[in-house]
Protein backbone atom coordinates (compact mmCIF):
# COMPACT_ATOMS: atom_id res chain seq x y z
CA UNK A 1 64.96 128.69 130.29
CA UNK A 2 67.47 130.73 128.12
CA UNK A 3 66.61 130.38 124.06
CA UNK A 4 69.24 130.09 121.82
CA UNK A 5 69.14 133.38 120.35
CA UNK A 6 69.70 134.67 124.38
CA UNK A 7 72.75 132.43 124.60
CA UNK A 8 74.27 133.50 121.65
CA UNK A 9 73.83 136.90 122.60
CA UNK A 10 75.34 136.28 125.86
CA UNK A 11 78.23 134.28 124.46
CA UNK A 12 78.78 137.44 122.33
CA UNK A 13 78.94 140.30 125.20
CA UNK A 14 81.77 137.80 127.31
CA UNK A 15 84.96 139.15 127.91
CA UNK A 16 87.29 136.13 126.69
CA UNK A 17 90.38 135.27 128.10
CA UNK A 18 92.81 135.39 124.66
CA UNK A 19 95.38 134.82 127.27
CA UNK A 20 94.28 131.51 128.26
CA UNK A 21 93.02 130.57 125.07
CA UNK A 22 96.91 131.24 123.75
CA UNK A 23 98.37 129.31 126.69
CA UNK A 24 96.32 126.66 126.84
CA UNK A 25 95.52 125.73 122.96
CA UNK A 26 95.27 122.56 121.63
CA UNK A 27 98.54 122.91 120.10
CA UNK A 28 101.72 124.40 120.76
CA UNK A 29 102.11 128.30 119.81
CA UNK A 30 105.61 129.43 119.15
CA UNK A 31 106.88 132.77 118.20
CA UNK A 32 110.63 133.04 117.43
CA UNK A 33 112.59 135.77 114.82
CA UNK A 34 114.23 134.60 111.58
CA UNK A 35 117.60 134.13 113.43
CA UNK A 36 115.57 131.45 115.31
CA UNK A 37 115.60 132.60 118.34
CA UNK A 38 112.82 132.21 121.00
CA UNK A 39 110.16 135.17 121.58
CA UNK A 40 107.67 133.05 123.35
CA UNK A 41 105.74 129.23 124.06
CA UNK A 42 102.57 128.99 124.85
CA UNK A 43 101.71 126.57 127.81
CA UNK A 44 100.65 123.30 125.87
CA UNK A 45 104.39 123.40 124.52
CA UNK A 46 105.77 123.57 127.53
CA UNK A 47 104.12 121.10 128.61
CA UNK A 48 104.87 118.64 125.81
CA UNK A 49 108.07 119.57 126.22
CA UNK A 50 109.03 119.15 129.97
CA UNK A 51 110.41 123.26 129.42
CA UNK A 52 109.11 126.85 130.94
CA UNK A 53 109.61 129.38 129.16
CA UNK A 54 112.04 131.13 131.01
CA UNK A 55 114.19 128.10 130.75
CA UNK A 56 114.54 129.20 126.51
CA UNK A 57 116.49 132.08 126.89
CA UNK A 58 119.13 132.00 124.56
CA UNK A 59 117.72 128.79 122.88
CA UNK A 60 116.63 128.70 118.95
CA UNK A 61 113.65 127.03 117.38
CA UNK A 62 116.63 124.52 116.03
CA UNK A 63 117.62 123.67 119.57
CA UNK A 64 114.37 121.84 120.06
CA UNK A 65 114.66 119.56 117.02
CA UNK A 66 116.30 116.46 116.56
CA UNK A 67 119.77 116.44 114.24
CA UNK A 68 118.36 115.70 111.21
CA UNK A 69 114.84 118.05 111.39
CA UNK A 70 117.38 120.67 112.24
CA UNK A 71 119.38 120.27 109.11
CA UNK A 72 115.81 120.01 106.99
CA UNK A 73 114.62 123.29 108.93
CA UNK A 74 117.95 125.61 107.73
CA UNK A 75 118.21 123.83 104.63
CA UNK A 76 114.87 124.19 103.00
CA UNK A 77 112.19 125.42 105.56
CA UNK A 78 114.14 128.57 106.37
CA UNK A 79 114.09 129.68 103.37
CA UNK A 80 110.88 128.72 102.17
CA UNK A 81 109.77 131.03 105.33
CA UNK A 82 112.12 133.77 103.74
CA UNK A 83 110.81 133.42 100.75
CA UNK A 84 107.21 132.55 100.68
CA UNK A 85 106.53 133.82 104.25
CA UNK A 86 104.54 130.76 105.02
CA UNK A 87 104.66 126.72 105.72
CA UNK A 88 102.12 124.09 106.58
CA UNK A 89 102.64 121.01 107.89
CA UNK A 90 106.12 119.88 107.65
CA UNK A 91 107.41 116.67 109.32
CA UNK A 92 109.68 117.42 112.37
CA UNK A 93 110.72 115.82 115.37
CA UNK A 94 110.80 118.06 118.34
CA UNK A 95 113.17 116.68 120.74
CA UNK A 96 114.57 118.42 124.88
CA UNK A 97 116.20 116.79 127.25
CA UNK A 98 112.86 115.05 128.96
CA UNK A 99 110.86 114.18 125.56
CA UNK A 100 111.04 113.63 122.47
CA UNK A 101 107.62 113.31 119.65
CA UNK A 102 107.13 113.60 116.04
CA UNK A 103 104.99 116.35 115.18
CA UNK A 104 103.71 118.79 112.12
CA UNK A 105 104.79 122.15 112.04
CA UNK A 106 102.54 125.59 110.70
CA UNK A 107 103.87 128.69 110.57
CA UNK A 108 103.38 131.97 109.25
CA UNK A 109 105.58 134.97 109.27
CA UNK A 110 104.29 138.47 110.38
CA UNK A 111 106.12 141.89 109.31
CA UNK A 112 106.11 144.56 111.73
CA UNK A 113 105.85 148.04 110.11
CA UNK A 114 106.60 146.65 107.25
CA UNK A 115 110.73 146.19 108.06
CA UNK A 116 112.45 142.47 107.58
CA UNK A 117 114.61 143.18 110.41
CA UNK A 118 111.11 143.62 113.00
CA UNK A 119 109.83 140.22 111.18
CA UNK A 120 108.11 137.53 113.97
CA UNK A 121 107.30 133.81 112.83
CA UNK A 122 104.45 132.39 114.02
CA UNK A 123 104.26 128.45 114.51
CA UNK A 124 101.47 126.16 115.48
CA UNK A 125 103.11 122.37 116.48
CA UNK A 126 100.53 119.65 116.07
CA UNK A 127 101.91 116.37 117.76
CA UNK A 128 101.20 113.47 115.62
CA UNK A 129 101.69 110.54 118.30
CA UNK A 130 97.85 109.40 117.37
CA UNK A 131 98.32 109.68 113.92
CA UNK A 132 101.59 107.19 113.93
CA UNK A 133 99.69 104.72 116.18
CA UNK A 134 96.47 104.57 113.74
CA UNK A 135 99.39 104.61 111.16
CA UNK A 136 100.91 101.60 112.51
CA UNK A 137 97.57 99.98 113.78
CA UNK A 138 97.20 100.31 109.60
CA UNK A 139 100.46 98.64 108.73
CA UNK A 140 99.60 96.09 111.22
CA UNK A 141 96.26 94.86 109.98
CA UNK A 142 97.58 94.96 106.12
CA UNK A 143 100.30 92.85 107.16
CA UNK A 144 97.98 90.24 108.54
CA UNK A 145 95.43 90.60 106.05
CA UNK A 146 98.63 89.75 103.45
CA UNK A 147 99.36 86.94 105.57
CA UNK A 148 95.62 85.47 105.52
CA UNK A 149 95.91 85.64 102.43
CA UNK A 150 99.30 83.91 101.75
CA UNK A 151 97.91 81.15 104.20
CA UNK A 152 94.27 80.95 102.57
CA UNK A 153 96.59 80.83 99.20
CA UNK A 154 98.69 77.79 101.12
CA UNK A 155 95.15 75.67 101.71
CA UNK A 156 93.77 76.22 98.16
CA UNK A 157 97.54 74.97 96.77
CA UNK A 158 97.13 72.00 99.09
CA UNK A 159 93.78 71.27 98.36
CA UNK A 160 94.76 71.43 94.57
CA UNK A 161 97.16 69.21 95.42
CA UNK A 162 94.96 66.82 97.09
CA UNK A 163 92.58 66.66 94.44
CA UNK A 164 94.88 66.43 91.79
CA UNK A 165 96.66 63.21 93.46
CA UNK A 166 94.73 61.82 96.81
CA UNK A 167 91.70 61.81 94.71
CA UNK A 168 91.99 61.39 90.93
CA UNK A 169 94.87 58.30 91.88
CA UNK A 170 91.96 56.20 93.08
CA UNK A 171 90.07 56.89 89.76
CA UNK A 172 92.81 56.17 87.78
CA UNK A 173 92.49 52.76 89.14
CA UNK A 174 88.55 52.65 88.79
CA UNK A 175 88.89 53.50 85.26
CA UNK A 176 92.21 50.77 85.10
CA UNK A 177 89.82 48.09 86.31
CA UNK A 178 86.60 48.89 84.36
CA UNK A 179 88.84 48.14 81.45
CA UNK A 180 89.96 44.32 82.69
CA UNK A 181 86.45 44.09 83.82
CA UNK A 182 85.51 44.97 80.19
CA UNK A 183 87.83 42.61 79.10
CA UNK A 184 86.35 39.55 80.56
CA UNK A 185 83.23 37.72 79.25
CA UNK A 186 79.54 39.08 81.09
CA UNK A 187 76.52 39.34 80.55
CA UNK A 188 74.61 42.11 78.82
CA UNK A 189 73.40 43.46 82.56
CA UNK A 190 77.06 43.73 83.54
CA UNK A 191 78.16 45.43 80.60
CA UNK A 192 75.99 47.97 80.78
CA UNK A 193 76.99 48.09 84.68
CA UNK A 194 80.27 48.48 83.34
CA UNK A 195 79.89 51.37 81.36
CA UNK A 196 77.90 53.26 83.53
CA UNK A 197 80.60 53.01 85.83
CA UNK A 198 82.68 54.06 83.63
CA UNK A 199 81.32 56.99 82.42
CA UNK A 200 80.80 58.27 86.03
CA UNK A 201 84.28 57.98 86.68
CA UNK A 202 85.24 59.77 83.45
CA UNK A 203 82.73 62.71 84.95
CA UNK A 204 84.24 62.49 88.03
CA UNK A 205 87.55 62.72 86.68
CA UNK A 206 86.65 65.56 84.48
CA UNK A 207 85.25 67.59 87.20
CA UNK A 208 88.30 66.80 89.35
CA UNK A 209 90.59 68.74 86.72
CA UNK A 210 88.56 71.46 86.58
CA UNK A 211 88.76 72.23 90.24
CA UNK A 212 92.48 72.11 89.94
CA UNK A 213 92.48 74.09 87.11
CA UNK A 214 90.67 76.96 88.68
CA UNK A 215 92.47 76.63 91.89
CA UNK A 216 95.98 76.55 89.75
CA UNK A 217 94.03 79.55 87.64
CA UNK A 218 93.32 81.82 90.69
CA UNK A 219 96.77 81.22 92.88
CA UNK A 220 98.43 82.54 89.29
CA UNK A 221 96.03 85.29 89.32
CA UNK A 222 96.79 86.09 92.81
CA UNK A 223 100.61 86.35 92.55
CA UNK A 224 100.59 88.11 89.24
């Protein structure tokens, strides 16, 4: 059985294939000048992008975006890449005649012997379809958590509602007839019936308009 430190040494003495590592990255590679036009695309891109790359002959990096990344590209990340000689993940949308994807664009330009004119830009394209659907996905379960809310917001104002009038209307005419009961002659016993009733209702009452309150408290709460 081979030990780690024999893999590792084994790993180290193999001849990789930069080729295929180039070609076949998990991104798309793209050289092109500062004029924009195409040096070379690795195979991933091509892929993506339904091209070969001897179909980009006398194509520009701008040819493959959409109208308005091509106007952000001469308009700010040109020059940046003038200027500053780098850029990291700007929003573009690459777009040929077979497909079209948002994606983030790296790139990095290299001087050769040290003259503008000899200057290569390297760009790594990351395609971001995954990241807009977990995006959306995102949007999608905020907008129906907003809406359980709004609808758990809905029940509490109905069941303020119904305690405020479906319950506290019946104990308005408890409290109503305690009082003509009270009014009439009885005996001690009854009396004292009488207000006990009372003074349960009163409770009951009481407790009813603090559950409205609260509920009237929190919805206020909530949309503030």
């Amino acid at each position: 059985m081979m030990g780690s430190d024999d893999m590792k040494h084994d790993l180290n003495n193999q001849a990789f294939d930069f080729a295929m590592l180039y070609d076949h990255a998990a991104c798309g590679l793209i050289t092109f000048d500062l004029s924009g036009k195409l040096h070379h695309l690795n195979k991933t891109f091509c892929m993506w992008t339904g091209l070969e790359d001897a179909q980009t002959d006398g194509l520009t990096f701008s040819d493959l975006l959409e109208k308005g990344s091509q106007l952000y590209f001469q308009l700010f990340i040109y020059p940046l890449l003038k200027m500053h000689k780098e850029v990291r993940e700007i929003n573009l949308k690459i777009e040929t005649a077979s497909e079209s994807f948002q994606c983030l664009l790296s790139a990095k330009v290299i001087v050769s012997a040290g003259h503008d004119e000899n200057m290569l830009v390297h760009a790594a394209i990351f395609k971001v379809v995954d990241r807009k659907k977990f995006e959306d996905e995102l949007r999608l379960q905020k907008k129906l958590a907003e809406r359980e809310i709004l609808q758990k917001d809905e029940t509490l104002r109905e069941v303020a509602s119904d305690q405020s009038h479906l319950v506290r209307a019946p104990l308005a005419n408890v409290l109503g007839l305690v009082v003509l009961l009270e009014q009439a002659e009885a005996t001690e016993d009854f009396k004292e019936l009488l207000s006990m009733l009372k003074e349960s209702a009163n409770q009951l009452d009481t407790v009813v308009k603090n559950i409205v309150t609260k509920a009237n408290t929190q919805l206020g709460s909530q949309q503030g």
